[in-house]
N, C-alpha and C. Protein backbone atom coordinates (compact mmCIF):
# COMPACT_ATOMS: atom_id res chain seq x y z
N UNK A 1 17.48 8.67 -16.43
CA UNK A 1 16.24 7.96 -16.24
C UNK A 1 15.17 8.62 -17.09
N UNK A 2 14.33 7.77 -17.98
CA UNK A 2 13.48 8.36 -19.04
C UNK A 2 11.81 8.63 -18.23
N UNK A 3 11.13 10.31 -18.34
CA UNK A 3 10.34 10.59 -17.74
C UNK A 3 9.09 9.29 -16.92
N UNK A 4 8.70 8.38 -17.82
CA UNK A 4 7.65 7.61 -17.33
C UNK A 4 8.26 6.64 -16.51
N UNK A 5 9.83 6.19 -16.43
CA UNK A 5 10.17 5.59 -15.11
C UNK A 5 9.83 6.31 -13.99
N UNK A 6 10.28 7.62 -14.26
CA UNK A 6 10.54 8.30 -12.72
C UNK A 6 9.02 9.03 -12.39
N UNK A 7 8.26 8.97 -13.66
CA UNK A 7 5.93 9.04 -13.50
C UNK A 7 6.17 7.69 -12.11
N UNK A 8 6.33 6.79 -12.77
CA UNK A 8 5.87 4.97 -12.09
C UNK A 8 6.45 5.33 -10.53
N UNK A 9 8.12 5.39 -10.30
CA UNK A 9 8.27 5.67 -9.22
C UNK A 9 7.55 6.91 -8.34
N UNK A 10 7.82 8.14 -8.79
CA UNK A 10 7.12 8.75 -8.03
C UNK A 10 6.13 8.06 -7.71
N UNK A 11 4.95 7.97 -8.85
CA UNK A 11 3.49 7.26 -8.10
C UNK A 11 3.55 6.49 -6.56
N UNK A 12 4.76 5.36 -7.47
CA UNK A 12 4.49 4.47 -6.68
C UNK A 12 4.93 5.22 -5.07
N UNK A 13 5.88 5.70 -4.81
CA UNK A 13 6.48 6.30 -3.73
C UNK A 13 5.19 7.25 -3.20
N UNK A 14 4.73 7.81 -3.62
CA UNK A 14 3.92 8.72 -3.05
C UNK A 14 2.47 8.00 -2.26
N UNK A 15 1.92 6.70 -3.32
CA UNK A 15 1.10 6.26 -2.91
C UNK A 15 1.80 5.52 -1.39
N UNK A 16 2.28 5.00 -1.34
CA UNK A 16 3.54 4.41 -0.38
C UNK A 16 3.10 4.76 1.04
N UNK A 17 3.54 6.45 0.52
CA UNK A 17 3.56 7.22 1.94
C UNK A 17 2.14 7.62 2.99
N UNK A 18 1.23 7.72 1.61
CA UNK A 18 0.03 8.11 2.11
C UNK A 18 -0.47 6.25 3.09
N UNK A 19 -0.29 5.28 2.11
CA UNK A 19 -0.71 4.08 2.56
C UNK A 19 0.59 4.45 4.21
N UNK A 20 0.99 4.60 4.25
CA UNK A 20 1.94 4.17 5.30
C UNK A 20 1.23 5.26 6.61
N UNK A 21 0.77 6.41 6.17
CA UNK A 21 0.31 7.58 7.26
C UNK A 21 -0.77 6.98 7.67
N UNK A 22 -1.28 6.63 6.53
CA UNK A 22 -3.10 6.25 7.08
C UNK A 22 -2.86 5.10 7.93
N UNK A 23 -2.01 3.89 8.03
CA UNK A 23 -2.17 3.07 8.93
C UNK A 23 -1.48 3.59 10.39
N UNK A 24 -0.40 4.75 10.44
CA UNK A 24 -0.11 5.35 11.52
C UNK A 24 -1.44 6.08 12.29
N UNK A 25 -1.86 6.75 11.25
CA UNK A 25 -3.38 7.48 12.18
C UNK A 25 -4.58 6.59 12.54
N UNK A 26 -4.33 5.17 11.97
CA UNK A 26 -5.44 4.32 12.58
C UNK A 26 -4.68 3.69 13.89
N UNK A 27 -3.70 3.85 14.15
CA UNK A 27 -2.94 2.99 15.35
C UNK A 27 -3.37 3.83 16.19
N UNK A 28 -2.76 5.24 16.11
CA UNK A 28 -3.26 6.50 16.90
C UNK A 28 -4.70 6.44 17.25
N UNK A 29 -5.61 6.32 16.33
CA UNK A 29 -6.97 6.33 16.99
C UNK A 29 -7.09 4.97 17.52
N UNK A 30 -6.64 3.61 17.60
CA UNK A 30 -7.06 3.22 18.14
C UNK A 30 -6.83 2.90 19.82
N UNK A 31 -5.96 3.91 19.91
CA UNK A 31 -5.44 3.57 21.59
C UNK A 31 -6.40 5.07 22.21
N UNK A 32 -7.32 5.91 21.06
CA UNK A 32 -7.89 6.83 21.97
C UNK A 32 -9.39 5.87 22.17
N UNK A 33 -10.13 6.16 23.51
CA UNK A 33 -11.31 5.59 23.39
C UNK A 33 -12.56 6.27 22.63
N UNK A 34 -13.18 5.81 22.06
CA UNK A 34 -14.02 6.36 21.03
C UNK A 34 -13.84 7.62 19.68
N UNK A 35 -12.46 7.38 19.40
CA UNK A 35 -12.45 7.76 18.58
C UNK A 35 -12.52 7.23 17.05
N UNK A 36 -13.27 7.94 15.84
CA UNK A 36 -13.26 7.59 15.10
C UNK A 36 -11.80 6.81 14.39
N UNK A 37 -12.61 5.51 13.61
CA UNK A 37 -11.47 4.23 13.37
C UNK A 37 -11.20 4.53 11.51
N UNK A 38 -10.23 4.21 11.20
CA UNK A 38 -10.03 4.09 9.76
C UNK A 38 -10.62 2.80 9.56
N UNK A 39 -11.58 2.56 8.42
CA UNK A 39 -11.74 1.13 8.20
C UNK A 39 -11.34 0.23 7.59
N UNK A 40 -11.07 -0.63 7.80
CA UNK A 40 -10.77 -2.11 7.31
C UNK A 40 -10.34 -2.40 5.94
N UNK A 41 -11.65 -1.64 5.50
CA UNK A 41 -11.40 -2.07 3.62
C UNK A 41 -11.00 -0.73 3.52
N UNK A 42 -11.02 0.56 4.08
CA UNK A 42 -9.80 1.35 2.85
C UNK A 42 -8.46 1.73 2.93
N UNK A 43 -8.24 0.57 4.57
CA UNK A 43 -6.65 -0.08 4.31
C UNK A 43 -6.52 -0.99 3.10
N UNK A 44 -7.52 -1.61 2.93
CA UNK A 44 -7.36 -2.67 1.84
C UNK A 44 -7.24 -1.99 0.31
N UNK A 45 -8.50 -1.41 0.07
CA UNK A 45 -8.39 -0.43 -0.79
C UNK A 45 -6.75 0.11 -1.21
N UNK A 46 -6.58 0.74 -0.21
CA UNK A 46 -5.28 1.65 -0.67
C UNK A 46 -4.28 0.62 -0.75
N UNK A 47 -4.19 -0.91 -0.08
CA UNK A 47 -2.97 -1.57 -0.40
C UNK A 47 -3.42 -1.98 -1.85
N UNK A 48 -4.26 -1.89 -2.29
CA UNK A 48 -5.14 -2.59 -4.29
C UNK A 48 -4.59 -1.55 -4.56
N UNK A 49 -4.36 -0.37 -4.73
CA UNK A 49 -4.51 0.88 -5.86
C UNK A 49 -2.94 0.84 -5.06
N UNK A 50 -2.09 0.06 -5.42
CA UNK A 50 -0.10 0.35 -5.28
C UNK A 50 0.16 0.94 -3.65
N UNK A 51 -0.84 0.82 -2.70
CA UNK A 51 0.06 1.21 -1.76
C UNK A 51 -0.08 0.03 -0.52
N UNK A 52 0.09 -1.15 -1.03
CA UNK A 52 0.98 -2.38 -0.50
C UNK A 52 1.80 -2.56 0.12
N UNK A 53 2.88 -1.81 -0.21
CA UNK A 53 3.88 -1.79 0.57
C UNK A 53 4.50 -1.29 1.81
N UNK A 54 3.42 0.06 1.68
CA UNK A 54 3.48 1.13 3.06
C UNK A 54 2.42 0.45 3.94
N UNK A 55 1.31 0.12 3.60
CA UNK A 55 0.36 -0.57 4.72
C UNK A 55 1.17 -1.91 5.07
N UNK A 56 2.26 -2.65 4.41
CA UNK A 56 2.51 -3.58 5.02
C UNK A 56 3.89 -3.28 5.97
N UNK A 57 4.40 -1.87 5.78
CA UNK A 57 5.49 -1.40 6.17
C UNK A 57 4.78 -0.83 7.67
N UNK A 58 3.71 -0.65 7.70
CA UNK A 58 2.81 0.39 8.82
C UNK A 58 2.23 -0.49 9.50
N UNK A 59 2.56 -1.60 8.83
CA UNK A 59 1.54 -2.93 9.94
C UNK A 59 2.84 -3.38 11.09
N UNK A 60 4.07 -3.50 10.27
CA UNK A 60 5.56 -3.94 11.36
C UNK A 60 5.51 -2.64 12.10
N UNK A 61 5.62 -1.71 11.77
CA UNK A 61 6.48 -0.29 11.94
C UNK A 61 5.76 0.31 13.44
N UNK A 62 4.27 0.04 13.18
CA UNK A 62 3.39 0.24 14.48
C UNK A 62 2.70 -0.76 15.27
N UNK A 63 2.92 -1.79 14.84
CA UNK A 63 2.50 -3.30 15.18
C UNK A 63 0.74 -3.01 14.90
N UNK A 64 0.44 -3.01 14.34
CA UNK A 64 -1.06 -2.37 13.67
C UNK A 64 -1.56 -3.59 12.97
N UNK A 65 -2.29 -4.37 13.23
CA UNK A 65 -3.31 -5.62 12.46
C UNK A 65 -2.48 -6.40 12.20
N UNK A 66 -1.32 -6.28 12.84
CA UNK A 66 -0.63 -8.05 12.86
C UNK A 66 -1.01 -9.30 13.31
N UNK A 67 -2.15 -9.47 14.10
CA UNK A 67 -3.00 -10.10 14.60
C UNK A 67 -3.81 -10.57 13.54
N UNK A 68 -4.48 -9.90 12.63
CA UNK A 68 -5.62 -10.37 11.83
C UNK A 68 -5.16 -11.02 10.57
N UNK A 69 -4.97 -12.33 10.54
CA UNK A 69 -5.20 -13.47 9.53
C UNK A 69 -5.19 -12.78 8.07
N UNK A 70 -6.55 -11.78 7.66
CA UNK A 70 -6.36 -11.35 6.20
C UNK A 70 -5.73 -10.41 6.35
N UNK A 71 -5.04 -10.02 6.95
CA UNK A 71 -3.72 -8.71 6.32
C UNK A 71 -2.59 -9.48 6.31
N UNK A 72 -2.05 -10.40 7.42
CA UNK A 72 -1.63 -11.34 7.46
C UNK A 72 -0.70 -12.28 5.78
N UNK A 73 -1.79 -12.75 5.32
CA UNK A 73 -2.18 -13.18 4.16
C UNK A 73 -2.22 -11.93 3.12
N UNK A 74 -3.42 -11.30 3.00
CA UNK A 74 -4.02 -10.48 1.54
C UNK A 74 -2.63 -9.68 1.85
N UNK A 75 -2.41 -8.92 2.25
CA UNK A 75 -1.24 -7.70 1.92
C UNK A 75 0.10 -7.92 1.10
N UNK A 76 0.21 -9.39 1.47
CA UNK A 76 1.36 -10.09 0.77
C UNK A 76 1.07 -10.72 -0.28
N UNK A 77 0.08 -10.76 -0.49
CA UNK A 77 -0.44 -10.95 -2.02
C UNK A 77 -0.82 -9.82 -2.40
N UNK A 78 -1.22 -8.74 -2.34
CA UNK A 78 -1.24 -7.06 -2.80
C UNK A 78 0.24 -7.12 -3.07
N UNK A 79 0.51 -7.43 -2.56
CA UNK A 79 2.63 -6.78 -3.09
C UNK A 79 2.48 -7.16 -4.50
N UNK A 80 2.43 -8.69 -4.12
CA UNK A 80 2.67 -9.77 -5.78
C UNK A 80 1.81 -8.53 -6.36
N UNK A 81 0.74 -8.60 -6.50
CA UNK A 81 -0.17 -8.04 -7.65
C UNK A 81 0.44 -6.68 -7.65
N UNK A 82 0.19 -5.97 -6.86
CA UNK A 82 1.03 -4.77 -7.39
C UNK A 82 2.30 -4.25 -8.16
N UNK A 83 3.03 -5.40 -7.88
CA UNK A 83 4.37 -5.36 -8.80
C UNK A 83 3.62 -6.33 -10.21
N UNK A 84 3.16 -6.91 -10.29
CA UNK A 84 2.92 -7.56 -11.31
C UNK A 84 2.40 -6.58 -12.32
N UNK A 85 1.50 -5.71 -11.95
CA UNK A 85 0.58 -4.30 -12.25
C UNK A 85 1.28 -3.62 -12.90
N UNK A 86 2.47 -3.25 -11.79
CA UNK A 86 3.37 -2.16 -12.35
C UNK A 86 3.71 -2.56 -13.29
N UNK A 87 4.64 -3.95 -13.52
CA UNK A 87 5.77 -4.04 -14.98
C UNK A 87 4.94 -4.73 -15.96
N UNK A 88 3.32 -4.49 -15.43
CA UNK A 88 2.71 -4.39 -17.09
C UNK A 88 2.39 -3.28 -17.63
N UNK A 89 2.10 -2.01 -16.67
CA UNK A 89 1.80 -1.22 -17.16
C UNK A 89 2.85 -0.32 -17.51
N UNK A 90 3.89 -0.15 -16.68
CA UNK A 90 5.52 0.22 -16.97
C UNK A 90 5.49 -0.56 -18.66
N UNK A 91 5.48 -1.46 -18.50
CA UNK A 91 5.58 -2.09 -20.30
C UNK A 91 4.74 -1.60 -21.72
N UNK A 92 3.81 -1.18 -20.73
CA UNK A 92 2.35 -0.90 -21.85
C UNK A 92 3.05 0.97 -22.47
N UNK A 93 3.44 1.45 -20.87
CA UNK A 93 3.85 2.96 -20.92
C UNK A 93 5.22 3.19 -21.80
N UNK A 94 6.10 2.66 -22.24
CA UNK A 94 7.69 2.32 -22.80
C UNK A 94 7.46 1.45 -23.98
N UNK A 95 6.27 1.05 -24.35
CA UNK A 95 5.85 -0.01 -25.42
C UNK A 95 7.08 -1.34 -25.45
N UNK A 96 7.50 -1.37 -24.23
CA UNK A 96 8.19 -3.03 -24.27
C UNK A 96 7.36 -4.11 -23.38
N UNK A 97 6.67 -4.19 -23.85
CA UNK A 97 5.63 -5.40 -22.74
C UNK A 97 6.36 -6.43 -22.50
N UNK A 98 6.99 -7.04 -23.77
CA UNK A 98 7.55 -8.43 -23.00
C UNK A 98 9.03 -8.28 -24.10
């Protein structure tokens, strides 16, 4: 495997995990009473910047904002775009774009 595949994966894997913790520690706070909440948009945030897949893995995994319509929706369109992202910039990085 040539170094900037396994740059892309790592990234992508790492961002993954962090997206996947942060929606575990917002489940956690939200069953304490008054404790501080992770917000809204920098679940969103982190599913835009490649970690899509773990916030949508952390939404089944803890049953976490399965209820709300735009995660619902937007997260599954963060996937699309995020893979779309990747194998342009994977292309741009290997100079085979198309």
């Amino acid at each position: 495997m040539d170094p900037v595949s396994l740059g892309v994966i790592v990234f992508f894997l790492a961002i993954n995990v962090v997206a996947f913790l942060i929606m575990f520690f917002d489940k956690l706070s939200s069953r304490k009473a008054g404790a501080e909440r992770i917000s809204e948009g920098l679940l969103f945030f982190m599913a835009a910047v490649f970690g899509s897949v773990g916030v949508y893995a952390g939404m089944f995994a803890f049953r976490h904002k399965t209820r709300k319509w735009y995660f619902i929706i937007g997260i599954p369109v963060l996937i699309l775009q995020n893979c779309a992202l990747l194998y342009v910039a994977y292309g741009f990085l290997t100079g085979n774009i198309w």
